[in-house]
N, C-alpha and C. Protein backbone atom coordinates (compact mmCIF):
# COMPACT_ATOMS: atom_id res chain seq x y z
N UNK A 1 159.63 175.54 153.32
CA UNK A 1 159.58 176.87 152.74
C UNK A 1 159.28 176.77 151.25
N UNK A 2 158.51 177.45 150.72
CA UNK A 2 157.78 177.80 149.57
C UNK A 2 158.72 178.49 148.55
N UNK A 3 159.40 177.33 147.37
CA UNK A 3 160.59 177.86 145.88
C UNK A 3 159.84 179.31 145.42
N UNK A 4 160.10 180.20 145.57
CA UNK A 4 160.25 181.23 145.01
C UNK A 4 159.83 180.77 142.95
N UNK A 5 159.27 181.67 142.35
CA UNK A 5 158.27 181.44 140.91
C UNK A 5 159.73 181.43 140.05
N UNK A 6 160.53 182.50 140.18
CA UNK A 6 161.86 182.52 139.37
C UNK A 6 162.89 181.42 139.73
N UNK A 7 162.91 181.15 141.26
CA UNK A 7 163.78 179.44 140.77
C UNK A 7 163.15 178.64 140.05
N UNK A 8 161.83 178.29 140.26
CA UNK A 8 161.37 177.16 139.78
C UNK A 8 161.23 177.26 138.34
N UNK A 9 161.23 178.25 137.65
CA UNK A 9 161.49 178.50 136.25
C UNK A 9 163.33 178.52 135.97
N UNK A 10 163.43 178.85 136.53
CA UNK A 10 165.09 178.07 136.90
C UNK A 10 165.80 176.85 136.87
N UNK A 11 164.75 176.02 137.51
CA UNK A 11 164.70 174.80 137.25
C UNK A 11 164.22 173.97 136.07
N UNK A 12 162.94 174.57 135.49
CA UNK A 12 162.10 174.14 134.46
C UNK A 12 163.08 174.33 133.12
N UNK A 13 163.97 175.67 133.04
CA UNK A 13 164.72 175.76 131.99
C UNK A 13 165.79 174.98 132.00
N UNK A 14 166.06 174.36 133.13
CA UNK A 14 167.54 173.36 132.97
C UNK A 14 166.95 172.17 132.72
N UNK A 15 165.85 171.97 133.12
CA UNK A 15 165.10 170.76 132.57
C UNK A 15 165.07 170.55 131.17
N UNK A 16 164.89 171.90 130.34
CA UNK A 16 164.16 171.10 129.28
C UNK A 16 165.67 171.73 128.49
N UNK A 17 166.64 172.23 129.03
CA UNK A 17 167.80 172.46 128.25
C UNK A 17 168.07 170.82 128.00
N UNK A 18 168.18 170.08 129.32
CA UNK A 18 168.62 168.77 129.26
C UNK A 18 168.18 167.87 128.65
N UNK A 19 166.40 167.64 128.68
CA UNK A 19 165.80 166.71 128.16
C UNK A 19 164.92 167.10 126.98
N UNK A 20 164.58 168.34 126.94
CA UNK A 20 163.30 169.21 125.95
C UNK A 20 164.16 170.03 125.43
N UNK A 21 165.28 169.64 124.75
CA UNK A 21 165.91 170.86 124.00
C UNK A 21 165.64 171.82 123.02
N UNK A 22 164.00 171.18 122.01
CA UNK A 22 163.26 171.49 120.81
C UNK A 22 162.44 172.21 121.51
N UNK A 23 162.21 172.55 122.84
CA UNK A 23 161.37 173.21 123.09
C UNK A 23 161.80 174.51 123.70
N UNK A 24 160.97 175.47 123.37
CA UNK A 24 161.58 176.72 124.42
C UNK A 24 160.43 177.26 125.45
N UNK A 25 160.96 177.56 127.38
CA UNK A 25 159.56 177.47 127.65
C UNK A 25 159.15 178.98 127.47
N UNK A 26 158.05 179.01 127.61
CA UNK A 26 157.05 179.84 127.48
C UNK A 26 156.29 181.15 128.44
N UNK A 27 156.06 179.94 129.61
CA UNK A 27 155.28 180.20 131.23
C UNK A 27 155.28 178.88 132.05
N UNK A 28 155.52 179.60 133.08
CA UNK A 28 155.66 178.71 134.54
C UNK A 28 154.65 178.91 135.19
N UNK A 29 153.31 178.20 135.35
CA UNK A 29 152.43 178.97 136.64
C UNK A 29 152.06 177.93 137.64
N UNK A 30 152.01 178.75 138.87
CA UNK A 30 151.63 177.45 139.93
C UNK A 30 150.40 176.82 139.78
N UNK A 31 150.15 175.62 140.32
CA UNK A 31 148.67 174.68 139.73
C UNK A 31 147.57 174.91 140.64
N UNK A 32 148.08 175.73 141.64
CA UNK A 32 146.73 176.18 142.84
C UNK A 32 147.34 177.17 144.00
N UNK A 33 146.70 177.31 144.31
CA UNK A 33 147.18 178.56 145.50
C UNK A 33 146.91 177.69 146.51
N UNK A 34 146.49 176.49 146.88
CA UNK A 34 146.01 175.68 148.13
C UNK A 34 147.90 175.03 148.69
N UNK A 35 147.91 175.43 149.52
CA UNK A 35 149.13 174.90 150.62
C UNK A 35 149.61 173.62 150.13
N UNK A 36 148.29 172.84 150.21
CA UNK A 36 149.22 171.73 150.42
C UNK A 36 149.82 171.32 148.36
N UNK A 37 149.42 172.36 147.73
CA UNK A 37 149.56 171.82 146.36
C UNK A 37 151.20 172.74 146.01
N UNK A 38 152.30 173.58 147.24
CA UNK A 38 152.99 174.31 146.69
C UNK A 38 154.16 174.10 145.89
N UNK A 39 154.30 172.48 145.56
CA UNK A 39 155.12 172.11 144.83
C UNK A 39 154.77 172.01 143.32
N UNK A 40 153.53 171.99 142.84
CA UNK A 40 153.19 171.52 141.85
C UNK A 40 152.95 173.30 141.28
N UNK A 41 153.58 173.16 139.93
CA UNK A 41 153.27 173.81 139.15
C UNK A 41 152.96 173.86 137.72
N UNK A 42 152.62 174.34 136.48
CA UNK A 42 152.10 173.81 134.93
C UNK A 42 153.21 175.04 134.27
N UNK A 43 153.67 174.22 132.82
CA UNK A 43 154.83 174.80 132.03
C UNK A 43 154.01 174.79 130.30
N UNK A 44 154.05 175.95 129.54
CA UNK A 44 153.88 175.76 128.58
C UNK A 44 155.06 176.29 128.19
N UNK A 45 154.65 175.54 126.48
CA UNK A 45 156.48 175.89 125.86
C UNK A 45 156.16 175.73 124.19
N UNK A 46 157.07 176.30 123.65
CA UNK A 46 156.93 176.59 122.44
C UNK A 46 158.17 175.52 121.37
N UNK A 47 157.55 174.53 120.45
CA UNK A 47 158.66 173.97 119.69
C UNK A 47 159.27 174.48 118.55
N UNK A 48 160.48 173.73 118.26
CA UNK A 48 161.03 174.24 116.94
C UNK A 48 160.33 174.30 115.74
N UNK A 49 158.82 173.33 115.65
CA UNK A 49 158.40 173.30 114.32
C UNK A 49 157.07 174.56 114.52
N UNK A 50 156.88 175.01 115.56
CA UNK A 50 156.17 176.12 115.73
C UNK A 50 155.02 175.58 116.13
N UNK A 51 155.10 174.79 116.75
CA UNK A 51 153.93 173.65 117.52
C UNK A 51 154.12 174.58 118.96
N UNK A 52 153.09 174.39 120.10
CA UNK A 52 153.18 174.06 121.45
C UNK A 52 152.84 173.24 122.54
N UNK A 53 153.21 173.33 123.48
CA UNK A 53 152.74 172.12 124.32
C UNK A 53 152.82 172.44 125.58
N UNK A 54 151.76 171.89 126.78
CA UNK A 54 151.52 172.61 127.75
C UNK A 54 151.70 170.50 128.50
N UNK A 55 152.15 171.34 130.03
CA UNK A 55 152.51 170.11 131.05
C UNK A 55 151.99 170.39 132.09
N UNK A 56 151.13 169.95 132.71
CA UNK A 56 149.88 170.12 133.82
C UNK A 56 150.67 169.99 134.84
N UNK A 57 151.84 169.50 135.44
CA UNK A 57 152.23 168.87 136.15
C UNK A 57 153.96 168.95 136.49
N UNK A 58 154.63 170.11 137.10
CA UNK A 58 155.82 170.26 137.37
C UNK A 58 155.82 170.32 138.73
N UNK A 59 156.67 168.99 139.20
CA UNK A 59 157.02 168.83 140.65
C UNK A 59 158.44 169.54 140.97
N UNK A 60 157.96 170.60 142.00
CA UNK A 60 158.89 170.89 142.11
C UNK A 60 160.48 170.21 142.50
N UNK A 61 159.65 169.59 144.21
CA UNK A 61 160.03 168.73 144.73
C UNK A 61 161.57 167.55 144.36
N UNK A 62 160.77 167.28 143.39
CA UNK A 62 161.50 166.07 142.67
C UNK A 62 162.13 166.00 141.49
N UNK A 63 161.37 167.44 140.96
CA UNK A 63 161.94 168.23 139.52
C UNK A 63 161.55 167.46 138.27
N UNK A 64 160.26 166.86 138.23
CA UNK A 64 159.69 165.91 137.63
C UNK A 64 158.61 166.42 136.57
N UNK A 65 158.63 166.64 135.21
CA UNK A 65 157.47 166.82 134.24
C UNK A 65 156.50 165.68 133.94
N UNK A 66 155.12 166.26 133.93
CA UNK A 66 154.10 164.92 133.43
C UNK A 66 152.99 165.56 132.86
N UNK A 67 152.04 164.98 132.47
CA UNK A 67 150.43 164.82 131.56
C UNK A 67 151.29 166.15 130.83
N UNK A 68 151.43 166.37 129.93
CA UNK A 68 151.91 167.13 128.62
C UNK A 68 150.55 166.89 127.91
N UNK A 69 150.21 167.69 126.55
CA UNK A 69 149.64 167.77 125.90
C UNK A 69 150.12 168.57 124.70
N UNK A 70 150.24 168.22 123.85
CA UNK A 70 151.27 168.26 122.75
C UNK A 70 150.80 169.18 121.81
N UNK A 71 151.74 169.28 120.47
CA UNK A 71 151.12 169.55 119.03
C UNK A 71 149.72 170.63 118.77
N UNK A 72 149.95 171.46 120.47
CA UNK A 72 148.56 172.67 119.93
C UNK A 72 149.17 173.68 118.94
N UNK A 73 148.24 174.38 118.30
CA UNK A 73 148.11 175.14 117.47
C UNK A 73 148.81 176.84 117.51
N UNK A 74 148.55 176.63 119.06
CA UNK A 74 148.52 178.47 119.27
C UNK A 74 148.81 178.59 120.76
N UNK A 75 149.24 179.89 121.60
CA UNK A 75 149.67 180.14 122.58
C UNK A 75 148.01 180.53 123.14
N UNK A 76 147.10 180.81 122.57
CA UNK A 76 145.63 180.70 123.18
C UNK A 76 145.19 179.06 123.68
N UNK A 77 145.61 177.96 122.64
CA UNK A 77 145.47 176.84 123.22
C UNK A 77 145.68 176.66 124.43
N UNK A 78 147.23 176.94 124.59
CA UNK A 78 148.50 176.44 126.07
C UNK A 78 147.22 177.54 127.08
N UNK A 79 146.83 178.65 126.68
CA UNK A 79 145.92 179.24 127.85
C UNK A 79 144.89 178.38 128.43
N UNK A 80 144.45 178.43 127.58
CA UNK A 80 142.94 177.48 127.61
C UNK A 80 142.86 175.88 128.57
N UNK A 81 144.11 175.72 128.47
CA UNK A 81 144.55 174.19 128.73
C UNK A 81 145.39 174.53 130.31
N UNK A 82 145.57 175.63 130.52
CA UNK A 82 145.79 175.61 131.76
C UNK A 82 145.11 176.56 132.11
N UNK A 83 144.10 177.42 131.97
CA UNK A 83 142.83 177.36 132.69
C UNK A 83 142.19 176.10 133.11
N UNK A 84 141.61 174.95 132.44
CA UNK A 84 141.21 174.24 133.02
C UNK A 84 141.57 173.08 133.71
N UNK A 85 143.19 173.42 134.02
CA UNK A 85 143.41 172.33 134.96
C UNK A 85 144.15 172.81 136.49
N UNK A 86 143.67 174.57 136.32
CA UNK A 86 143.86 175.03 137.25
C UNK A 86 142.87 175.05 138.55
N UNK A 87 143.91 174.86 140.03
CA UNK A 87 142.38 173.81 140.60
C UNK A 87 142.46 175.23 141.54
N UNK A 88 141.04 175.55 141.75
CA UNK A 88 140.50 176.85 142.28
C UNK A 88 139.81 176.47 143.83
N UNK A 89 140.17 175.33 144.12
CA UNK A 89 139.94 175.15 145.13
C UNK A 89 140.52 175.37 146.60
């Protein structure tokens, strides 16, 4: 059965309470609408020095963050950056 968008941002915020405390998140969006991808979703988030940073890669599953991309400029960046690693397939 398919986590519901508000747990898994549920999850993402206890995540980064625990490990990403400088960060606050932002947006949770899923990484594809394709079945077999319904665990995986992308997190952007906003830091204390007024930096942001976007994470291609939130397992639900396993509750696991990866490929981050750091130190952007602007909340148009974090868009931009998950437009294109959103898979439309």
């Amino acid at each position: 059965m398919k986590t519901g968008l508000n747990e898994v941002r549920d999850h993402v915020e206890q995540y980064f309470k625990e490990y990403l405390p400088q960060y606050t998140v932002l947006e949770v969006r899923e990484k594809s609408y394709h079945p077999d991808d319904a665990c995986f979703y992308m997190v952007s988030a906003k830091k204390e020095d007024d930096t942001y940073a976007v994470w291609t890669s939130w397992n639900e599953q396993i509750q696991s963050l990866n490929y981050g991309h750091y130190d952007l400029v602007s909340v148009e960046d974090c868009e931009q950056i998950l437009a294109e690693f959103y898979f439309k397939g």
